[in-house]
N, C-alpha and C. Protein backbone atom coordinates (compact mmCIF):
# COMPACT_ATOMS: atom_id res chain seq x y z
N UNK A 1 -10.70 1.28 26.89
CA UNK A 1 -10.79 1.03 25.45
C UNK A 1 -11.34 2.29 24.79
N UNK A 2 -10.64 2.81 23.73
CA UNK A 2 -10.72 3.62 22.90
C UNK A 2 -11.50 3.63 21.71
N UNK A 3 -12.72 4.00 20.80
CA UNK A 3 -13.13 3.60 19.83
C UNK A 3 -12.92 5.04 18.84
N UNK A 4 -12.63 4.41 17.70
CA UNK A 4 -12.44 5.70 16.59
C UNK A 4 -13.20 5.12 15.49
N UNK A 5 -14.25 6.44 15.45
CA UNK A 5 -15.35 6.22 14.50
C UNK A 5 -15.25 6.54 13.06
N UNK A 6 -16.20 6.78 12.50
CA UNK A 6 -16.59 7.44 11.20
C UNK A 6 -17.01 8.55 11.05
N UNK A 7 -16.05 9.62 10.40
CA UNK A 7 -16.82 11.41 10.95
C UNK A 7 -17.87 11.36 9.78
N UNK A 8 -17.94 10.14 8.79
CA UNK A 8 -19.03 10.41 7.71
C UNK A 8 -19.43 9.18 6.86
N UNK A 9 -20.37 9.11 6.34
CA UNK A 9 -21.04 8.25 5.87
C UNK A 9 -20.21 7.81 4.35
N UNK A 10 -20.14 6.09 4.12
CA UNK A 10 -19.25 6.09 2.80
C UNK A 10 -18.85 4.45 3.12
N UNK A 11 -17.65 4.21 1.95
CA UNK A 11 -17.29 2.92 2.29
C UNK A 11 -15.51 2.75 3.04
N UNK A 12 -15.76 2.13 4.16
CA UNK A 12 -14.88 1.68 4.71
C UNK A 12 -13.19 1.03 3.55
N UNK A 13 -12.57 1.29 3.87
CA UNK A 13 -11.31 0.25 3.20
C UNK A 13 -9.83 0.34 4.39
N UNK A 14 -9.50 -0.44 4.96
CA UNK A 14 -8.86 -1.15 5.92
C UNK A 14 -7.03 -1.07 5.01
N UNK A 15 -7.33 -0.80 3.44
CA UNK A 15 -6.12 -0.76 3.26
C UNK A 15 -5.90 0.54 1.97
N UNK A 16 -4.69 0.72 1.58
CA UNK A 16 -4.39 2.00 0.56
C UNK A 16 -5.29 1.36 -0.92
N UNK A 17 -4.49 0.12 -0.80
CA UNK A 17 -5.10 -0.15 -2.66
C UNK A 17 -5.08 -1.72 -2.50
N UNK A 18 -6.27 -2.52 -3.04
CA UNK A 18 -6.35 -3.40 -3.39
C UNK A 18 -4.72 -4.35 -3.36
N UNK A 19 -4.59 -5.58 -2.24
CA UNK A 19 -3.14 -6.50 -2.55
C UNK A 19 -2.50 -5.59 -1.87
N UNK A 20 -2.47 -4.07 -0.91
CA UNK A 20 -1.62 -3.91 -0.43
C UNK A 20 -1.44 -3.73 0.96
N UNK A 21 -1.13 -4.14 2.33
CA UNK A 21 -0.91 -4.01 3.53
C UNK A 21 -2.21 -3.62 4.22
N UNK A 22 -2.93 -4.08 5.12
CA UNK A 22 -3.36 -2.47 6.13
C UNK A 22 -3.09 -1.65 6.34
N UNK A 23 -3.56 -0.88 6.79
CA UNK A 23 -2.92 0.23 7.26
C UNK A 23 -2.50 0.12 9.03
N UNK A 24 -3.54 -0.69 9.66
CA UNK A 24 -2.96 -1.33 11.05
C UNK A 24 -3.85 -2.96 11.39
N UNK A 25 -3.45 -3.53 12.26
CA UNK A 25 -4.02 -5.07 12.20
C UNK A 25 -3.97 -5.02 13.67
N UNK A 26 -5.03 -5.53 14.55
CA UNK A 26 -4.88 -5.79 15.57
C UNK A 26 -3.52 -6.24 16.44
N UNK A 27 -3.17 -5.39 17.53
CA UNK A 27 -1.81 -6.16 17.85
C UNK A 27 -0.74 -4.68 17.60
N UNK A 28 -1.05 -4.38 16.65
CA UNK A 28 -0.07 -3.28 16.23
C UNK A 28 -0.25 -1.92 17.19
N UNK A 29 0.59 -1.16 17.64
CA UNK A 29 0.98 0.03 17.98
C UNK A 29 0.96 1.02 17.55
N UNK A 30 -0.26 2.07 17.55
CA UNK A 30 -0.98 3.24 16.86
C UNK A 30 -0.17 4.48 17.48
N UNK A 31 -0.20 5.79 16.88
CA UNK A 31 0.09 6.71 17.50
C UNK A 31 -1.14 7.77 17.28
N UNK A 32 -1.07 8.54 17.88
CA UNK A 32 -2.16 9.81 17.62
C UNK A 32 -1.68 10.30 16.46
N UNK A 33 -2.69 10.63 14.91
CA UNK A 33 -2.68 10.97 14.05
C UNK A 33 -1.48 10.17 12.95
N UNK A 34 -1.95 9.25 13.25
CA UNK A 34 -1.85 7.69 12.43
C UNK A 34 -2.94 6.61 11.73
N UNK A 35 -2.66 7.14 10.36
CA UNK A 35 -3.74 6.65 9.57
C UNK A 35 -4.41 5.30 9.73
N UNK A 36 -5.43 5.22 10.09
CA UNK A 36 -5.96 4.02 10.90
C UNK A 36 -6.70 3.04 9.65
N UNK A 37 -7.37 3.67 8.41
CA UNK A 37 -8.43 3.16 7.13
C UNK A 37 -8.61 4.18 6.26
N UNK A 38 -9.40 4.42 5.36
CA UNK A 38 -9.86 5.33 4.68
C UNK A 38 -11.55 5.05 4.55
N UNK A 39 -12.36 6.60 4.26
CA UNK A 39 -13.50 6.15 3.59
C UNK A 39 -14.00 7.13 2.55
N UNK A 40 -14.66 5.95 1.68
CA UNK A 40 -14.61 6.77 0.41
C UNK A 40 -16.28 7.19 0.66
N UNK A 41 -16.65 8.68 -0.30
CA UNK A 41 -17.28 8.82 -0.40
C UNK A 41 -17.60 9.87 -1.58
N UNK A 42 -17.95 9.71 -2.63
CA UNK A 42 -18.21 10.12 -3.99
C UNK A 42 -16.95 10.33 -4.82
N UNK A 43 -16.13 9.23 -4.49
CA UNK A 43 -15.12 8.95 -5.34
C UNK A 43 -13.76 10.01 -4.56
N UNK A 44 -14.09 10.17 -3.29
CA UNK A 44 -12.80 10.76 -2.85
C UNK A 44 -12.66 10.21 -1.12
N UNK A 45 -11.70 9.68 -1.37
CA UNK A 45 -11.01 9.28 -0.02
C UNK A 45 -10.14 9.79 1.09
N UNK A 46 -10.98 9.57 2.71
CA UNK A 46 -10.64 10.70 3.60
C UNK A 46 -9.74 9.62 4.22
N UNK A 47 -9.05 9.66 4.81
CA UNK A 47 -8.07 8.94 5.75
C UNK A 47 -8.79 9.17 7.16
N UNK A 48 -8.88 8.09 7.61
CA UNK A 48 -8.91 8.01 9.33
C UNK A 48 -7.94 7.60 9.85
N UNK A 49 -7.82 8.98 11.32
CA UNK A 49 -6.77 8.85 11.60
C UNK A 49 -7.19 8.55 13.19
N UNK A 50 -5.96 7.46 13.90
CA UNK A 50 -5.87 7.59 15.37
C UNK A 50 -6.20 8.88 15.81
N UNK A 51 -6.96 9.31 17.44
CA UNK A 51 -7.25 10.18 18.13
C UNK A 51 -6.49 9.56 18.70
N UNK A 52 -5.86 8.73 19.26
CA UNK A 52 -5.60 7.86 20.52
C UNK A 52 -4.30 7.00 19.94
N UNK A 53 -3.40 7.17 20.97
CA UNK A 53 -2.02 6.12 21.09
C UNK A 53 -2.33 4.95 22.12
N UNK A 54 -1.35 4.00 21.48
CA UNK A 54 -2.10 2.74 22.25
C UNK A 54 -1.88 1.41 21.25
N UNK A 55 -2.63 0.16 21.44
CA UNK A 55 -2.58 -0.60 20.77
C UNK A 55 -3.65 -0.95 19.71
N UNK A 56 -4.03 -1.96 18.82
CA UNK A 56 -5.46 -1.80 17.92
C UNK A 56 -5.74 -3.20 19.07
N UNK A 57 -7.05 -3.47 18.92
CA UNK A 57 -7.33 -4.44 19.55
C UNK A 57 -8.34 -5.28 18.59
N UNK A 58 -8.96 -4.20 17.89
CA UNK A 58 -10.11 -5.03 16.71
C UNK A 58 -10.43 -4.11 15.31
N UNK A 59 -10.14 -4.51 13.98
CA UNK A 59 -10.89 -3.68 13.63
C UNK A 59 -12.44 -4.16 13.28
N UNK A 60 -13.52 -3.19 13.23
CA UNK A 60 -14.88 -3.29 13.39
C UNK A 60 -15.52 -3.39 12.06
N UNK A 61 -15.01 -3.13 11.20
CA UNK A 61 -15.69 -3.31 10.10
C UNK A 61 -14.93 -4.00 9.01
N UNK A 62 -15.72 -4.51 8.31
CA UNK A 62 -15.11 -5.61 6.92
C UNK A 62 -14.72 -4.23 6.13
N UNK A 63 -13.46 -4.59 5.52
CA UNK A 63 -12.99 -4.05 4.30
C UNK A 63 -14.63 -3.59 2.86
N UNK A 64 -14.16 -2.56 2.53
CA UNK A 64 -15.26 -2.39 1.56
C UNK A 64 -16.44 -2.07 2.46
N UNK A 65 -16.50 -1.86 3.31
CA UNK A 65 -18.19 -1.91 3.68
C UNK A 65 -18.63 -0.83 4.09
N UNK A 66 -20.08 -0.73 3.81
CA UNK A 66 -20.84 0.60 4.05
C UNK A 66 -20.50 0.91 5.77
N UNK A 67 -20.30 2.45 5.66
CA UNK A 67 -19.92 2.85 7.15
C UNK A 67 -21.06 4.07 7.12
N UNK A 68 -21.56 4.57 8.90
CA UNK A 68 -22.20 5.58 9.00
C UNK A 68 -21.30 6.62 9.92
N UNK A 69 -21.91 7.89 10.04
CA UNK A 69 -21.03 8.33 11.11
C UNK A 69 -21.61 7.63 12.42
N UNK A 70 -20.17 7.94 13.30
CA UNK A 70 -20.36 7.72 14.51
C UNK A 70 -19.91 6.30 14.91
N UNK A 71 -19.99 5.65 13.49
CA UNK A 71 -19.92 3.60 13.55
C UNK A 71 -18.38 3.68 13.85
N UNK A 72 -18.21 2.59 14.89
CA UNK A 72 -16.90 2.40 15.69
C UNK A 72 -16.15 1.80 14.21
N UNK A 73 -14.69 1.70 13.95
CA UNK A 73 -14.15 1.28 13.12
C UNK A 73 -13.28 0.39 13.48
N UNK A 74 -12.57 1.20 14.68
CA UNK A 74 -10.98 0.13 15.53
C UNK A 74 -11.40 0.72 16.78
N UNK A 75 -11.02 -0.43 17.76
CA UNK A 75 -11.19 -0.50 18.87
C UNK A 75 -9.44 -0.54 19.57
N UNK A 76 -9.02 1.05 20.19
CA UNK A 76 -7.76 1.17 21.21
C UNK A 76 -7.80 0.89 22.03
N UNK A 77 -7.10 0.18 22.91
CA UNK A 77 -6.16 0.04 24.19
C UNK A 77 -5.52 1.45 24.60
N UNK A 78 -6.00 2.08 25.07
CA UNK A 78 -5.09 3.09 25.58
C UNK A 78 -3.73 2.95 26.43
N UNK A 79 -2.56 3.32 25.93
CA UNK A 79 -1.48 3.00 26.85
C UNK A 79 -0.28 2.82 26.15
């Protein structure tokens, strides 16, 4: 199992914009440098991206929510 963190402190969001898709949902098939969430932080949003190909297995944090670095976000299946 693979975990891809937070390179920085801010708020988590699981999707592009409010009403629209995830960006991945457990179950789904990631590739390396495949936008996994975004996090905002002083009004500008970084994309997180897969390190790791594989499957999602969880994501770790609620939509909207305060993230630190290092805090796991999605949990990979490698493979």
């Amino acid at each position: 199992m693979a975990d891809i963190v937070s390179p920085i402190p801010g708020i988590f969001y699981v999707a592009p914009a409010p009403g629209k898709p995830p960006f991945v949902s457990p179950g789904d098939t990631v590739e390396v440098g495949q936008t996994v969430g975004m996090v905002e932080i002083m009004k500008q949003f970084n994309e997180i991206k897969s390190e790791f190909s594989g499957t999602v297995e969880s994501i770790e944090v609620a939509n909207a929510a305060p993230v630190t670095p290092g805090m796991v976000l999605v949990k990979v299946s490698e493979g």
